[in-house]
C-alpha atoms as a PDB file:
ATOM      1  CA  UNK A   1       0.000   0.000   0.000  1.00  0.00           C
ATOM      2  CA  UNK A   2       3.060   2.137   0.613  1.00  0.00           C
ATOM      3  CA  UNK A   3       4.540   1.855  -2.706  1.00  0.00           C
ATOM      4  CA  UNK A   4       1.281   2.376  -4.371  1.00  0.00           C
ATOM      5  CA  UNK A   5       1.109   5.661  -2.175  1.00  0.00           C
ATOM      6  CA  UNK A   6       4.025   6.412  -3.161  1.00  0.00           C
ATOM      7  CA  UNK A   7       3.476   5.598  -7.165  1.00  0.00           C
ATOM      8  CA  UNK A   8       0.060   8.038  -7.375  1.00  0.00           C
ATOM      9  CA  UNK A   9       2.218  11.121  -5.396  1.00  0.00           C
ATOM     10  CA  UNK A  10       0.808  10.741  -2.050  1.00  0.00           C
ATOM     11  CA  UNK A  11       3.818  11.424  -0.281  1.00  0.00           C
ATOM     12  CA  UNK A  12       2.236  12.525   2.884  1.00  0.00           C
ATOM     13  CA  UNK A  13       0.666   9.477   3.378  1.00  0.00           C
ATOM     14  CA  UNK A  14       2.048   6.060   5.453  1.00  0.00           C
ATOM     15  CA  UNK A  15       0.127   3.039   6.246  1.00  0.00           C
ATOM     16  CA  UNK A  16       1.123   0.584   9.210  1.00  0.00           C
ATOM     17  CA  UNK A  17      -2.061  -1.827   8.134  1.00  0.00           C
ATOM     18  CA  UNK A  18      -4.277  -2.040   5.557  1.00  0.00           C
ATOM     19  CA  UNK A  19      -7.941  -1.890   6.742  1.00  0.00           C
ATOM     20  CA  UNK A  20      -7.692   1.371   7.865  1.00  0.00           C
ATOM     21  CA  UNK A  21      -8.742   1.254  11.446  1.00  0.00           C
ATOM     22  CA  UNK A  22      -5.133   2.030  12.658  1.00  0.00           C
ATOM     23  CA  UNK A  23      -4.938   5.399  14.247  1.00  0.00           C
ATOM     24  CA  UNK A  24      -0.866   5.032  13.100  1.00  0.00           C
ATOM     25  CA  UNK A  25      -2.266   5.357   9.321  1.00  0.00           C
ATOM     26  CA  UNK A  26      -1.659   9.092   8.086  1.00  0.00           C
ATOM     27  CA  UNK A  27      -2.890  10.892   5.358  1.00  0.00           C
ATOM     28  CA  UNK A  28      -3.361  14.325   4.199  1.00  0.00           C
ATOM     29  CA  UNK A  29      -6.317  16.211   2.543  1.00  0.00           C
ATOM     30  CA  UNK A  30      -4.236  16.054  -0.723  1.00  0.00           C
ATOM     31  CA  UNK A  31      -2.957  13.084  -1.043  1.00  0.00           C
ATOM     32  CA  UNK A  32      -6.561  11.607  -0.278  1.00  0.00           C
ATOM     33  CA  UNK A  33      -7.472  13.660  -3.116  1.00  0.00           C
ATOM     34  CA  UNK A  34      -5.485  12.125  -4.987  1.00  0.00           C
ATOM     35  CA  UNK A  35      -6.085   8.452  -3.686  1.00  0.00           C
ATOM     36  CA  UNK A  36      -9.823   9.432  -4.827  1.00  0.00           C
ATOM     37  CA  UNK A  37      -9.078  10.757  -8.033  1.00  0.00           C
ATOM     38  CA  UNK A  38      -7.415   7.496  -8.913  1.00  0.00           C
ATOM     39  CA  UNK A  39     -10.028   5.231  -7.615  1.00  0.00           C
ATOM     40  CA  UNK A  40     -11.974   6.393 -10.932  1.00  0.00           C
ATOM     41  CA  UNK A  41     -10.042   4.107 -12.736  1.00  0.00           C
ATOM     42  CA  UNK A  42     -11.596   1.062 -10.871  1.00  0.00           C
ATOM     43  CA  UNK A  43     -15.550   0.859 -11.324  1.00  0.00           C
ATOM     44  CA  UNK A  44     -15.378  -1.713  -8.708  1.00  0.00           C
ATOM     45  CA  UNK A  45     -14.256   0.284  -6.220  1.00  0.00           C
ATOM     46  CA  UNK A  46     -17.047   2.562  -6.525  1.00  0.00           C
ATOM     47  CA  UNK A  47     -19.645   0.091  -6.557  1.00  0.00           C
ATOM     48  CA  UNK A  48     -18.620  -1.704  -3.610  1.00  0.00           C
ATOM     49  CA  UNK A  49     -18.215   1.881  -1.735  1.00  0.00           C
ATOM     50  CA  UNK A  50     -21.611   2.494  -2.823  1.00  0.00           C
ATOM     51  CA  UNK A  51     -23.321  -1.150  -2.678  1.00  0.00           C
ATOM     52  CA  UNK A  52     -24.902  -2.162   1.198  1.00  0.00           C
ATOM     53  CA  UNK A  53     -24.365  -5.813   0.305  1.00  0.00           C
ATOM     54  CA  UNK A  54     -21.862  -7.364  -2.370  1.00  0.00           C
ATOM     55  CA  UNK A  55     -20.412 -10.522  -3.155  1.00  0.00           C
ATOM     56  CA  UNK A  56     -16.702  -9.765  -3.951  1.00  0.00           C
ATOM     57  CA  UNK A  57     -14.909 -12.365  -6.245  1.00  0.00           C
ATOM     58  CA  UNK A  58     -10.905 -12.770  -6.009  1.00  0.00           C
ATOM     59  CA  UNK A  59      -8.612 -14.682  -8.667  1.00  0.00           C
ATOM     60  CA  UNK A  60      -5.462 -15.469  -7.153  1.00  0.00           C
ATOM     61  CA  UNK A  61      -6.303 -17.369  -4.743  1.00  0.00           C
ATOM     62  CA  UNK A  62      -9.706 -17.996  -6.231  1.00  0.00           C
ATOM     63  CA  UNK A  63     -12.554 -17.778  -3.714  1.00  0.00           C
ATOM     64  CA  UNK A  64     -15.612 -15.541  -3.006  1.00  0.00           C
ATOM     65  CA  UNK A  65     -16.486 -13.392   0.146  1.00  0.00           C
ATOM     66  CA  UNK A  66     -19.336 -11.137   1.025  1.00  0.00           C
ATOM     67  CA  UNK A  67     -18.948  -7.244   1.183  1.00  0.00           C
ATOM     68  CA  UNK A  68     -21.546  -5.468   3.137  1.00  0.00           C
ATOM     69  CA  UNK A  69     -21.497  -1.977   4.711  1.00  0.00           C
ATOM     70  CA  UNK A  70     -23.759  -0.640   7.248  1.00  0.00           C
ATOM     71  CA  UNK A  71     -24.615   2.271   5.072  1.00  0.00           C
ATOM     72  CA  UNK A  72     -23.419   3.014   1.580  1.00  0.00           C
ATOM     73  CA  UNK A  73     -20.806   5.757   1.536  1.00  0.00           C
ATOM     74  CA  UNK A  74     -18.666   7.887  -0.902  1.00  0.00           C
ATOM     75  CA  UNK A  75     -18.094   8.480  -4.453  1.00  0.00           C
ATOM     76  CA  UNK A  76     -21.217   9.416  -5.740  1.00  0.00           C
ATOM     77  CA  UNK A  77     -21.643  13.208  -5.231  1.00  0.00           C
ATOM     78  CA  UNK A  78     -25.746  13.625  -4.824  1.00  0.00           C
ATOM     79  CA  UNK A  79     -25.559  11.653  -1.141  1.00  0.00           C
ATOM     80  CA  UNK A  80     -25.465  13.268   1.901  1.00  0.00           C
ATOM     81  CA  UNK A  81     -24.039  12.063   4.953  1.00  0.00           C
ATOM     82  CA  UNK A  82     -24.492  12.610   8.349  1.00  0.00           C
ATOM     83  CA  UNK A  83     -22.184  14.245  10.447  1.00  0.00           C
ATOM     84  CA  UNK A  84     -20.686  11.540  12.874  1.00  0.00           C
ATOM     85  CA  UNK A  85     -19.545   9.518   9.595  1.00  0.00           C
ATOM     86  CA  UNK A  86     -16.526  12.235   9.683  1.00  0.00           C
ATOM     87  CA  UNK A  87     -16.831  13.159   6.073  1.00  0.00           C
ATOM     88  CA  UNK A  88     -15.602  16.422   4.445  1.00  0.00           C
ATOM     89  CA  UNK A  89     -18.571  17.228   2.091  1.00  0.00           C
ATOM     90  CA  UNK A  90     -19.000  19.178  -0.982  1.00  0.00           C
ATOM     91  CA  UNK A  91     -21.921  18.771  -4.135  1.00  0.00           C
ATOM     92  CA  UNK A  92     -19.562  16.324  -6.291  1.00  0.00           C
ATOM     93  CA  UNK A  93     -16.780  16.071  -2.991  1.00  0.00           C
ATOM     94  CA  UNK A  94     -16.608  13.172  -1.019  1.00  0.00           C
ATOM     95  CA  UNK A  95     -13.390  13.082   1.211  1.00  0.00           C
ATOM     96  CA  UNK A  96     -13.042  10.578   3.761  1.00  0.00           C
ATOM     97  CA  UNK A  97     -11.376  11.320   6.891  1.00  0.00           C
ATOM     98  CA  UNK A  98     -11.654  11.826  10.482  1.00  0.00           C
ATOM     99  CA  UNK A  99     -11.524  15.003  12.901  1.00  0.00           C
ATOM    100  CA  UNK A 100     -11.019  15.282  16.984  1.00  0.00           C
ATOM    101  CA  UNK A 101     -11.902  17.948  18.938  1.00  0.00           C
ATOM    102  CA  UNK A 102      -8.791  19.796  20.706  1.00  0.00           C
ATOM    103  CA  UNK A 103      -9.537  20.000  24.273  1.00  0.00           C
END
């Protein structure tokens, strides 16, 4: 994931693991920008980020396993989302992310 960071610019940005969960994975604005930007070039992507309930199909090693999400989320610009999902929203925006209050 690193390398592939790396490849599309995002040199701001370090995983430690790849689901995402870590607090140890940093990003910036930009470089999720351009992490989005890229993810046009993989339909997939945006049907499965859009899709409640999915079966996803893998070819090396070949084997199926269900996708679901609690709610659909990103990459198509009419939704609206509420305000704990932590999402930076614009009309044709979606940028995922998360924000702490400074106490």
């Amino acid at each position: 994931m690193n390398a592939k960071a790396k490849a599309l610019g995002m040199t701001n940005t370090r995983y430690v693991e790849p689901t995402g969960l870590s607090i140890h994975n940093v990003s910036t604005a930009r470089d999720l920008t351009k992490l989005m930007l890229a993810t046009k070039q993989y339909p997939l992507i945006g049907q499965l980020s859009t899709t409640t309930e999915r079966m996803a199909t893998f070819k090396d090693p070949n084997y199926t396993l269900p996708f679901s999400q609690y709610q659909p989320s990103g990459l198509q610009p009419e939704m609206e989302y509420p305000a704990d999902q932590n999402r930076l929203y614009q009309p044709g925006r979606a940028l995922p992310g998360d924000a702490y209050r400074d106490r």
